[in-house]
Protein backbone atom coordinates (compact mmCIF):
# COMPACT_ATOMS: atom_id res chain seq x y z
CA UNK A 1 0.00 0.00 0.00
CA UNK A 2 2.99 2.60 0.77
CA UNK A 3 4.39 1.77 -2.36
CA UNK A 4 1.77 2.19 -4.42
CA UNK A 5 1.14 6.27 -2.65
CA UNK A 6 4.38 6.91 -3.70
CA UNK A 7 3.74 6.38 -7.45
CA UNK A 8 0.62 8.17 -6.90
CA UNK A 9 2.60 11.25 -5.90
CA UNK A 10 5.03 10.91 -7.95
CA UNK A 11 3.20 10.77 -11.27
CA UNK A 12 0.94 13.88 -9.86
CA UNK A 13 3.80 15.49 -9.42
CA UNK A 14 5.06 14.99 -12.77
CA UNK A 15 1.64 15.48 -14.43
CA UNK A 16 1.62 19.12 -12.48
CA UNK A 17 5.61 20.18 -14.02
CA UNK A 18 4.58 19.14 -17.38
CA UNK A 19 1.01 21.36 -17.18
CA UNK A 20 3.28 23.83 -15.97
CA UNK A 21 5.70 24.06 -19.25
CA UNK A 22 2.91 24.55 -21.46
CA UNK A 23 4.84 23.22 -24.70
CA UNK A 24 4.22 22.12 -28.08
CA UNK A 25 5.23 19.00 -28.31
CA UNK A 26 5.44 19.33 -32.21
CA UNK A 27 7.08 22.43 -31.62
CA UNK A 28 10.33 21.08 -33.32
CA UNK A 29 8.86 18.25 -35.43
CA UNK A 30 8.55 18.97 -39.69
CA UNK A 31 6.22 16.83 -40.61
CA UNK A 32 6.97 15.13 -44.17
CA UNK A 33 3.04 13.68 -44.48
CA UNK A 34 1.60 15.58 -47.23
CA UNK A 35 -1.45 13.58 -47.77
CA UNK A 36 -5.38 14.58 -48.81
CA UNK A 37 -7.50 13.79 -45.86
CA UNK A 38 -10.87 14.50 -47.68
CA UNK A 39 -12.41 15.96 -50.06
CA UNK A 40 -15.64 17.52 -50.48
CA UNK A 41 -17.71 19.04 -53.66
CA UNK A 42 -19.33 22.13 -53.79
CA UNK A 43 -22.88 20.30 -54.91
CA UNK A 44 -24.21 16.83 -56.06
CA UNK A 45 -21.31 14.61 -54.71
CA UNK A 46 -22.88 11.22 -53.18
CA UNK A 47 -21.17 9.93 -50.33
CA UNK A 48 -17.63 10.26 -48.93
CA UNK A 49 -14.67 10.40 -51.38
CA UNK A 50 -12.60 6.97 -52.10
CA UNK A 51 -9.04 7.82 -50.78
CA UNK A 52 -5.84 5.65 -51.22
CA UNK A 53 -2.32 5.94 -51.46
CA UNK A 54 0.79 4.85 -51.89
CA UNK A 55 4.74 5.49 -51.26
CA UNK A 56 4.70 7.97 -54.44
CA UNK A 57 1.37 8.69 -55.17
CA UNK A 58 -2.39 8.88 -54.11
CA UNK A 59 -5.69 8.66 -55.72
CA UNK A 60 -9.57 10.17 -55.00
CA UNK A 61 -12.46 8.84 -56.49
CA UNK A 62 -15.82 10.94 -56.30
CA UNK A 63 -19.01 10.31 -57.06
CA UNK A 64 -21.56 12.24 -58.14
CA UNK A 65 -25.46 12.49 -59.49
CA UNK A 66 -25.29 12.09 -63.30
CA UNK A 67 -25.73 14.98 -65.38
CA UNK A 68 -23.31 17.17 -62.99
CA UNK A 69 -22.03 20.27 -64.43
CA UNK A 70 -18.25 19.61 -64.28
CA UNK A 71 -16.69 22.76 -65.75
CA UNK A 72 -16.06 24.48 -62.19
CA UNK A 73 -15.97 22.31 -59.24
CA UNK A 74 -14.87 23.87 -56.37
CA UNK A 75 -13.99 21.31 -54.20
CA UNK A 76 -13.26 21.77 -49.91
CA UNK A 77 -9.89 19.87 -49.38
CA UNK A 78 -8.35 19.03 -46.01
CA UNK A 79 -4.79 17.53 -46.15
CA UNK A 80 -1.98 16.31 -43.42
CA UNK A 81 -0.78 18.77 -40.72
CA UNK A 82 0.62 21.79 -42.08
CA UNK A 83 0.57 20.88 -45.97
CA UNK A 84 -0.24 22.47 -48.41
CA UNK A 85 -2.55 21.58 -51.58
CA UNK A 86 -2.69 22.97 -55.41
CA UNK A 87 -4.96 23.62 -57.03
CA UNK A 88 -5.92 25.46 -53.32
CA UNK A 89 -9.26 24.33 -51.58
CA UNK A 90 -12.28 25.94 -52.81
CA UNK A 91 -10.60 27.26 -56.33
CA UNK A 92 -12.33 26.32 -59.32
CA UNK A 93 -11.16 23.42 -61.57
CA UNK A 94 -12.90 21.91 -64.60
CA UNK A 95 -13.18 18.19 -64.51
CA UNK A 96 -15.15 18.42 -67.30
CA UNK A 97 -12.88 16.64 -69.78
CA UNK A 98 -12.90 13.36 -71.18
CA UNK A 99 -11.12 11.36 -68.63
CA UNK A 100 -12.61 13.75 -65.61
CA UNK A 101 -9.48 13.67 -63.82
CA UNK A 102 -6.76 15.86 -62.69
CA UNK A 103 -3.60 16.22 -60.53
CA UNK A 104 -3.33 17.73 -57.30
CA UNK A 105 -0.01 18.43 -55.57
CA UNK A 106 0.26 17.90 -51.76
CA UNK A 107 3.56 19.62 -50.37
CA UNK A 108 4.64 18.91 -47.01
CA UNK A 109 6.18 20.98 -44.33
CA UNK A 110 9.28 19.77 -45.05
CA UNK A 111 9.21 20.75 -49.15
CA UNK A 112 8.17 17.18 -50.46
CA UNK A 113 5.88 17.16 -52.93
CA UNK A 114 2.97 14.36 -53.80
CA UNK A 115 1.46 14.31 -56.68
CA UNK A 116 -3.21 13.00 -56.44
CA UNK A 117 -5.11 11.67 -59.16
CA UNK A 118 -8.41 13.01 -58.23
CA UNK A 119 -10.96 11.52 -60.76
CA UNK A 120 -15.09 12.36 -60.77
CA UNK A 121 -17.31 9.93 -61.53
CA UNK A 122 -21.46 9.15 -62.28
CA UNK A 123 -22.93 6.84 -59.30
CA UNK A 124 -24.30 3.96 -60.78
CA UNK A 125 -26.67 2.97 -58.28
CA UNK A 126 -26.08 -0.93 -56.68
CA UNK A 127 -29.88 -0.41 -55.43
CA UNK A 128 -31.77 0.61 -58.26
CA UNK A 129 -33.84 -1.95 -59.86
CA UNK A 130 -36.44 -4.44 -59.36
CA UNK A 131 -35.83 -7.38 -56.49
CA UNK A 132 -37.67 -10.12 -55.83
CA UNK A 133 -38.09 -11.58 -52.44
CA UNK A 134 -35.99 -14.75 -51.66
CA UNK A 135 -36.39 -15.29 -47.69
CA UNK A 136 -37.80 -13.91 -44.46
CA UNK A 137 -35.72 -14.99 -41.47
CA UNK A 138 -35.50 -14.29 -37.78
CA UNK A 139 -32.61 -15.30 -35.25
CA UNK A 140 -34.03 -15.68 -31.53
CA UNK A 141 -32.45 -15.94 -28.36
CA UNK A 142 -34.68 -17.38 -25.01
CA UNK A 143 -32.85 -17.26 -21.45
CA UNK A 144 -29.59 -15.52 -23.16
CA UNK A 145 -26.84 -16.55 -20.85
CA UNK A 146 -28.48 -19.45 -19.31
CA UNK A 147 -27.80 -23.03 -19.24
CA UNK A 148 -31.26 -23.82 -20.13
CA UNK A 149 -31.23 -21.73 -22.74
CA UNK A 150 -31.85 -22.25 -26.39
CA UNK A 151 -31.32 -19.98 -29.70
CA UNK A 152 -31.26 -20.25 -33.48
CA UNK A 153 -32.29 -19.07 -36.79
CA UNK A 154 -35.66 -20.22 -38.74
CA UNK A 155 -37.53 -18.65 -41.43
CA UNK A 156 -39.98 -17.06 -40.23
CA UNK A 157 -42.72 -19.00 -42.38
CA UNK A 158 -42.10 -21.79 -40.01
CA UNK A 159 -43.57 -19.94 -36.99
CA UNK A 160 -45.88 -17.82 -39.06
CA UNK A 161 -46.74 -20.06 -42.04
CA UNK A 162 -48.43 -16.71 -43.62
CA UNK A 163 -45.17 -15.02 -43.84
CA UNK A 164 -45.16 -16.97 -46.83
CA UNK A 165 -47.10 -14.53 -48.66
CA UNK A 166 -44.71 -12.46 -49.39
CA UNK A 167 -42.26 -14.59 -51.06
CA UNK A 168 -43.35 -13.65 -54.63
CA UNK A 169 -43.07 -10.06 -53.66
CA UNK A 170 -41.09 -8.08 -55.42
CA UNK A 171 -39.25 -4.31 -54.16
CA UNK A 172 -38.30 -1.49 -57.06
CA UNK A 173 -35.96 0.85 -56.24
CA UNK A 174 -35.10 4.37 -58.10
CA UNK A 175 -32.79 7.15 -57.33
CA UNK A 176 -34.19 10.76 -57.09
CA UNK A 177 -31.70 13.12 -56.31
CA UNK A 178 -29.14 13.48 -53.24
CA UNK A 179 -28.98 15.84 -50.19
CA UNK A 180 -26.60 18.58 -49.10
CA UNK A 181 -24.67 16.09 -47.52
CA UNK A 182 -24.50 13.30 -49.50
CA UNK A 183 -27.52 11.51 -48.87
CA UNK A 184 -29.26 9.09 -51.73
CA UNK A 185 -33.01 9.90 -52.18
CA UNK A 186 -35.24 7.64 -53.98
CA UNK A 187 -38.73 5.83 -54.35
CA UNK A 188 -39.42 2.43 -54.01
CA UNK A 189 -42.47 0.34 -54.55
CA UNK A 190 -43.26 -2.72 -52.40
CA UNK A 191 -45.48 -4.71 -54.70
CA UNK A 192 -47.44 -8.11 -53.72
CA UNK A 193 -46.52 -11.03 -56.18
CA UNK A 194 -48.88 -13.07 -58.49
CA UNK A 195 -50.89 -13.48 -55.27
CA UNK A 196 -51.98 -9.97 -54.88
CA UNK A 197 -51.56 -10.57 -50.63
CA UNK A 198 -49.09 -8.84 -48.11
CA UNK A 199 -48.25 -11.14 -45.25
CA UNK A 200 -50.19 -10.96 -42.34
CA UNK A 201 -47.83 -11.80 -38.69
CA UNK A 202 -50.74 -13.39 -36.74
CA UNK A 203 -49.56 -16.56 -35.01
CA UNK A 204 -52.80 -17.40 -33.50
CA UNK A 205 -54.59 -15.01 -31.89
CA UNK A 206 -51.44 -12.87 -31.15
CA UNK A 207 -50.50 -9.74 -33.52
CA UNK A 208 -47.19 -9.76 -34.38
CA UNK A 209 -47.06 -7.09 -37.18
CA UNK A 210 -45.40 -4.42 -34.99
CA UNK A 211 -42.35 -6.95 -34.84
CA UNK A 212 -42.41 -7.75 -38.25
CA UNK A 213 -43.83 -5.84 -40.68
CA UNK A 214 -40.26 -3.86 -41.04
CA UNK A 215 -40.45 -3.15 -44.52
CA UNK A 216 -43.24 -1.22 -45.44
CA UNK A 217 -45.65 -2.04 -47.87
CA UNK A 218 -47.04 -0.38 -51.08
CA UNK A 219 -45.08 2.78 -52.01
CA UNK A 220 -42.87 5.75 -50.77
CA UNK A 221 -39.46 7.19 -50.31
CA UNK A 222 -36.23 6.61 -48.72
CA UNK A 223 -33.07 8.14 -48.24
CA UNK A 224 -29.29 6.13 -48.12
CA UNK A 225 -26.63 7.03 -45.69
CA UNK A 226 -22.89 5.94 -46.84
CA UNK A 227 -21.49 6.87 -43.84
CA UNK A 228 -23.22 4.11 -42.17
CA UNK A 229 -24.49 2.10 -45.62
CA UNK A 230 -28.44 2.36 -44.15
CA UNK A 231 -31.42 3.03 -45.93
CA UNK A 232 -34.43 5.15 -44.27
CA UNK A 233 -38.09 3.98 -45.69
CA UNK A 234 -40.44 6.63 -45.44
CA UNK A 235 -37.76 9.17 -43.64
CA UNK A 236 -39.52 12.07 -41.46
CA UNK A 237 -42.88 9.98 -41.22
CA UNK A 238 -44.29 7.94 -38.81
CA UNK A 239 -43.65 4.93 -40.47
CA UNK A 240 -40.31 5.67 -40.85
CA UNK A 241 -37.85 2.28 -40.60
CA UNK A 242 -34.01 2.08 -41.03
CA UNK A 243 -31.95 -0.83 -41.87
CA UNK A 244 -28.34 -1.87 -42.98
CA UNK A 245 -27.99 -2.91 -46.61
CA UNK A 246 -25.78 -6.15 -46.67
CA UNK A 247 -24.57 -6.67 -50.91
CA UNK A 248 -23.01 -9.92 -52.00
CA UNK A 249 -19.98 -9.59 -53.54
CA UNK A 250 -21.29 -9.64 -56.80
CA UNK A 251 -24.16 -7.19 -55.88
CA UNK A 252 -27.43 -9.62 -56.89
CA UNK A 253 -28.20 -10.53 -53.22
CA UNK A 254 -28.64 -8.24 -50.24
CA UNK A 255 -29.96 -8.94 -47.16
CA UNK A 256 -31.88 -6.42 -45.17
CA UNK A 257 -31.62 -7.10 -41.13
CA UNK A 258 -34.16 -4.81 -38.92
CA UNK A 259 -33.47 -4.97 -35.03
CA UNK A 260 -36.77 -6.05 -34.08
CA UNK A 261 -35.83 -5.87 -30.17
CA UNK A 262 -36.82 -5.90 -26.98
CA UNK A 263 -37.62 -9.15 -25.97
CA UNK A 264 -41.22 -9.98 -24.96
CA UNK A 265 -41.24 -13.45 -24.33
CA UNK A 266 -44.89 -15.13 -23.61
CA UNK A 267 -43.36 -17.86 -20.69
CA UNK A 268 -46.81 -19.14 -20.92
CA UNK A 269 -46.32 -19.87 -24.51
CA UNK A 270 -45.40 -22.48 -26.59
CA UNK A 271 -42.23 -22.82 -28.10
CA UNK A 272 -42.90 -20.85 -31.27
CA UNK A 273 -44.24 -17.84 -29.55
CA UNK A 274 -41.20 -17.66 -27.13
CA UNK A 275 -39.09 -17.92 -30.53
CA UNK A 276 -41.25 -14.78 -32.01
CA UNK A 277 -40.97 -13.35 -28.48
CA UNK A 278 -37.84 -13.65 -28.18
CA UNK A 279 -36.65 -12.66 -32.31
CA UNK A 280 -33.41 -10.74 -31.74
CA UNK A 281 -32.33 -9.81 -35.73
CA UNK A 282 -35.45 -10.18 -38.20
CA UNK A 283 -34.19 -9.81 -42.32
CA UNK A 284 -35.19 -9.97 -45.48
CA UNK A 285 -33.19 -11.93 -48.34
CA UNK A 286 -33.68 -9.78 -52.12
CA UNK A 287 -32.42 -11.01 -55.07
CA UNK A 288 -32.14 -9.03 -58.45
């Protein structure tokens, strides 16, 4: 115990001497980095930039709505501590050539210079199109933690066989412009399949529907965050619902996963109510 007061007072000590000096401790330090950080267009740029780089060179890719007017961009650029960029941040520069691209020079504090490929190009939207409706499955989780305990993952048809309604459903997706800051808008239109019938979450006499009926039906907006790679249904209304979008590699599946938490578990139900009750991660599986 008296050991460890001394290295308590000791380290106070020291922590109070080096307030006390007040220094820079990059006073003396020229930094060599002479990187771009981010970059940022004046209007119509979707999502964050692509940045990567190498020992001798670096590259931006930026995306924007189709149609942009290209002929003076004048981009915000942040770059490494204490460089310096040309063309400067916010000067105008036409990208409107064949290739869209140009160079940007990134000089560090210490004088080395590095030259950036910054290239602008159309978004081709991964989302738009028509999907069809593969899957509907839940993962559940009763006594989490307990020995007694079970969990797993089922389609959801095989608690609610009417969840099999929507199966031939199929989900259109179009872009409609982006927001100040880089937001996707779009429409999208839920339609029933050869059917003509929406699911309905009943499993007996118990309405599920607030637990599963995620992805709204019919028609209406939404609006895609890249920061985050969510889509908002409906954003600013009551039904508004937001979700992860999950591609496949080769971008013809995606898998939509809504948090469909808390638990409410009937313990005086059977088995497949506790499983509904207790549905941690509820998704659909699209296919294009």
């Amino acid at each position: 115990m008296k050991s460890l007061k001394i290295t308590l007072l000791t380290a106070g000590a020291f922590a109070s001497f080096l307030g006390g000096c007040k220094q820079d401790p990059f006073k003396d330090i020229v930094s060599n980095e002479r990187a771009i950080t981010d970059f940022v267009l004046d209007k119509n740029q979707i999502g964050v930039a692509e940045i990567t780089r190498t020992a001798d060179m670096g590259k931006v890719i930026v995306y924007v709505v189709p149609g942009t007017d290209l002929t003076k961009v004048m981009p915000r650029i942040e770059t490494s501590y204490h460089a310096e960029v040309s063309p400067g941040s916010g000067q105008p520069t036409d990208f409107s050539g064949t290739n869209r691209t140009r160079t940007y020079n990134v000089t560090s504090q210490s004088g080395e210079t590095r030259p950036w490929t910054v290239e602008i190009r159309d978004y081709v939207s991964d989302l738009d199109g028509t999907w069809s409706v593969t899957n509907l499955q839940f993962q559940y989780f009763i006594g989490e933690g307990e020995s007694w305990g079970w969990n797993g993952t089922k389609t959801l048809a095989s608690n609610i066989p009417d969840a099999s309604k929507e199966l031939d459903n199929t989900l259109t997706f179009a872009v409609t412009g982006v927001t100040a800051d880089g937001k996707l808008t779009g429409t999208f239109n839920h339609q029933a399949g050869p059917d003509g019938q929406f699911a309905n979450f009943m499993y007996g006499a118990t309405d599920y529907n607030y637990k599963f009926r995620r992805l709204p039906r019919n028609q209406g907006t939404w609006m895609r965050n890249f920061a985050d790679n969510t889509i908002t249904f409906n954003p600013g209304t009551a039904q508004t619902k937001t979700v992860a979008l999950e591609f496949s590699a080769d971008k013809r599946s995606l898998k939509m996963p809504f948090n469909v938490q808390p638990y409410d578990i009937d313990w005086n139900g059977d088995g497949g109510k506790k499983e509904l009750g207790g549905a941690k991660t509820y998704w659909y599986m699209l296919r294009k």
